[in-house]
PDB file of N, CA and C in Angstrom:
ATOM      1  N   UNK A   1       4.809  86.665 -79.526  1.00  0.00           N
ATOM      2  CA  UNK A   1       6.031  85.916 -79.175  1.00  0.00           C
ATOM      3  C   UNK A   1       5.705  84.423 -79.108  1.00  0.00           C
ATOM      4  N   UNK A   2       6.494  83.648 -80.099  1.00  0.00           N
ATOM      5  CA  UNK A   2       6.157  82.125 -79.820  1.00  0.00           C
ATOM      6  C   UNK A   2       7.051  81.387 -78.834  1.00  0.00           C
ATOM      7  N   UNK A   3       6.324  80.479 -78.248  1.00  0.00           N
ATOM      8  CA  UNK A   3       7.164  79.335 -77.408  1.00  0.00           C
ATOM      9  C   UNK A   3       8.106  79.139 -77.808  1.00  0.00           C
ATOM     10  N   UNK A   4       8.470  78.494 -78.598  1.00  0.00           N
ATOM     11  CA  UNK A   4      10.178  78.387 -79.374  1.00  0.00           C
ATOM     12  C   UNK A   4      11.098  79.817 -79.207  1.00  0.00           C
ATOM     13  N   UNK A   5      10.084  80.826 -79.679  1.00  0.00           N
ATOM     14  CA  UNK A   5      11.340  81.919 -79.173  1.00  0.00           C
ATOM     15  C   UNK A   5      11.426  81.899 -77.615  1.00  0.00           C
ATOM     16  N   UNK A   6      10.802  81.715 -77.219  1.00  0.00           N
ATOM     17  CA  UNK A   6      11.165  82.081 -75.649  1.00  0.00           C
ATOM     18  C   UNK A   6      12.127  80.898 -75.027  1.00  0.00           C
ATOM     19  N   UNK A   7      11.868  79.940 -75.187  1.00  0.00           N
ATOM     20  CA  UNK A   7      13.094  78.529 -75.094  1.00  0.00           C
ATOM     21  C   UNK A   7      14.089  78.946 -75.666  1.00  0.00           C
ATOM     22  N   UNK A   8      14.252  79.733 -76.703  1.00  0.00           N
ATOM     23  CA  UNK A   8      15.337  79.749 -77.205  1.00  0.00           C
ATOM     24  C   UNK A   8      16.053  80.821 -76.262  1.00  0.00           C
ATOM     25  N   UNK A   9      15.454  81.619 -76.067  1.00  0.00           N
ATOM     26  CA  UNK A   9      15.800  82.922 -75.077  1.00  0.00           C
ATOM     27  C   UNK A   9      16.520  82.760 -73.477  1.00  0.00           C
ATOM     28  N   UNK A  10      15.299  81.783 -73.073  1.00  0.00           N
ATOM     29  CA  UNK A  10      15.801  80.646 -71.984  1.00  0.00           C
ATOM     30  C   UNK A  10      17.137  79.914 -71.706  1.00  0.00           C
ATOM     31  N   UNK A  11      17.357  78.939 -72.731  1.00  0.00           N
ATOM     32  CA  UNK A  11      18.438  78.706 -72.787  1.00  0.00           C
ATOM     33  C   UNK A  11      19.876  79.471 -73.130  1.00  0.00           C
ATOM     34  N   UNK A  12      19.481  80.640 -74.121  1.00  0.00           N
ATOM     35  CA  UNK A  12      20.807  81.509 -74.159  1.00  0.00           C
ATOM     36  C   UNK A  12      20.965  82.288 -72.657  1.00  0.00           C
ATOM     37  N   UNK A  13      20.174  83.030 -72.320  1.00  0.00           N
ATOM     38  CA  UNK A  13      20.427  83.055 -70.646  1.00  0.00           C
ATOM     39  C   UNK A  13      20.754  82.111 -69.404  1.00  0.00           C
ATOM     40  N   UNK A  14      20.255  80.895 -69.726  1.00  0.00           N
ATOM     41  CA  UNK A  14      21.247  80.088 -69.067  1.00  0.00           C
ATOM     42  C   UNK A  14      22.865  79.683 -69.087  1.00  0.00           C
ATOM     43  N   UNK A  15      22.808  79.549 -70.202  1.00  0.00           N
ATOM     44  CA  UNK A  15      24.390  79.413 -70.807  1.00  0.00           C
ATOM     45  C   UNK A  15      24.673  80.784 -70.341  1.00  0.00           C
ATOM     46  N   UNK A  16      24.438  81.997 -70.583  1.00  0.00           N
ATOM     47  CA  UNK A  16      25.217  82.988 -70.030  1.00  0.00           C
ATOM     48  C   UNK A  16      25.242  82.825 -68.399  1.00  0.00           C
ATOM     49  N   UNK A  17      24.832  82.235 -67.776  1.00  0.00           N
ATOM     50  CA  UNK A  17      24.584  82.578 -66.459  1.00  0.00           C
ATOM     51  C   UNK A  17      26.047  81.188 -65.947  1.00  0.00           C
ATOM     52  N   UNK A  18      25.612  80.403 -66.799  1.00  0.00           N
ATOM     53  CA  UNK A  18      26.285  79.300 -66.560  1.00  0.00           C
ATOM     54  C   UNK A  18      27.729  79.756 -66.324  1.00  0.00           C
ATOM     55  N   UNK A  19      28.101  80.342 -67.906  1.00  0.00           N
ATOM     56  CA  UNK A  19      29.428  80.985 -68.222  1.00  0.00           C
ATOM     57  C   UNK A  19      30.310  81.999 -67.530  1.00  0.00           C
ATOM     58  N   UNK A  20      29.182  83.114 -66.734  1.00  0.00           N
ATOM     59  CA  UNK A  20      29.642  84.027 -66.006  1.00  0.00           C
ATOM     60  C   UNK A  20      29.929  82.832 -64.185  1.00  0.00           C
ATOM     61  N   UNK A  21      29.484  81.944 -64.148  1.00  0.00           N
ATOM     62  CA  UNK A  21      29.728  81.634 -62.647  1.00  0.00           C
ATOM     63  C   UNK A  21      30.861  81.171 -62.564  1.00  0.00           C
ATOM     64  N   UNK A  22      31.040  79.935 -64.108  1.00  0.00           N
ATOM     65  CA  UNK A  22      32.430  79.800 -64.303  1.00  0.00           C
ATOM     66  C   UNK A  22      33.645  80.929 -64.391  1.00  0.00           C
ATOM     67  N   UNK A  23      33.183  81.644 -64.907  1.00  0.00           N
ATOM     68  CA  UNK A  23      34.305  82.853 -65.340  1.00  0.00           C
ATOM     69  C   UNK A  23      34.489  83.156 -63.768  1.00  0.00           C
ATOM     70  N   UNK A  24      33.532  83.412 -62.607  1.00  0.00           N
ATOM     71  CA  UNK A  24      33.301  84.164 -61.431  1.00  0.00           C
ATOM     72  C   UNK A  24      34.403  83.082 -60.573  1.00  0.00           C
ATOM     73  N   UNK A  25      34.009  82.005 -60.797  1.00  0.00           N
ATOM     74  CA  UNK A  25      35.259  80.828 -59.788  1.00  0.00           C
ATOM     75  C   UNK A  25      36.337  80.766 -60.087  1.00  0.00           C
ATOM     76  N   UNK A  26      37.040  81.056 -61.186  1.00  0.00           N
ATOM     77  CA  UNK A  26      37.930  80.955 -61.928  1.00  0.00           C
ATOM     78  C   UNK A  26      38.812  82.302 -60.990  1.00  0.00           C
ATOM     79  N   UNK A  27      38.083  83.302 -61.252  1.00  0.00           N
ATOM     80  CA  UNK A  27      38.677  84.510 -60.555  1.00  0.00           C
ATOM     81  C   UNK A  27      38.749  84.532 -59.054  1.00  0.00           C
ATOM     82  N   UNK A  28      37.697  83.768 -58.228  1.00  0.00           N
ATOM     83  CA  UNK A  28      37.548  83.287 -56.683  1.00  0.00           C
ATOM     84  C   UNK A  28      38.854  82.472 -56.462  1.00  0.00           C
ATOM     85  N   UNK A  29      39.041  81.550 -57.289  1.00  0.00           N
ATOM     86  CA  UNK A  29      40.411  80.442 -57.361  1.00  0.00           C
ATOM     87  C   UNK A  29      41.441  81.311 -57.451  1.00  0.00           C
ATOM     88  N   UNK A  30      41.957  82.032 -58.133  1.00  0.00           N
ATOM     89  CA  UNK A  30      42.832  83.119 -58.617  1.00  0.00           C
ATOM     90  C   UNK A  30      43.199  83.907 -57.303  1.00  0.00           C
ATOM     91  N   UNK A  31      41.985  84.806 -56.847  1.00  0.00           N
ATOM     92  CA  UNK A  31      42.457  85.419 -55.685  1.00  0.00           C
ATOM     93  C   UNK A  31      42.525  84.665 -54.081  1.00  0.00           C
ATOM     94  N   UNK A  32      42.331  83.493 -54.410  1.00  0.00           N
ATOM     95  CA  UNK A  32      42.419  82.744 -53.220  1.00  0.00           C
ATOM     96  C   UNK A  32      43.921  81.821 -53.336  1.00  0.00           C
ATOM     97  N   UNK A  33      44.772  82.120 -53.851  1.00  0.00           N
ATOM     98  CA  UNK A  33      45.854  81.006 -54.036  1.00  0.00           C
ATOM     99  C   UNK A  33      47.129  82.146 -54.430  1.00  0.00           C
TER     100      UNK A  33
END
């Protein structure tokens, strides 16, 4: 496994993590209003 793949791996799990917290507040906002 090279360094580059794993950065690359890195960052697509961030962005997902990113994406799901947004998606997660979005729905927190929703049931709070």
């Amino acid at each position: 496994m090279t360094v580059n793949l794993i950065v690359r791996n890195i960052n697509y799990f961030f962005k997902f993590i990113v994406l799901f917290l947004v998606k997660w507040s979005e729905v927190e906002i929703m049931y709070d209003s």
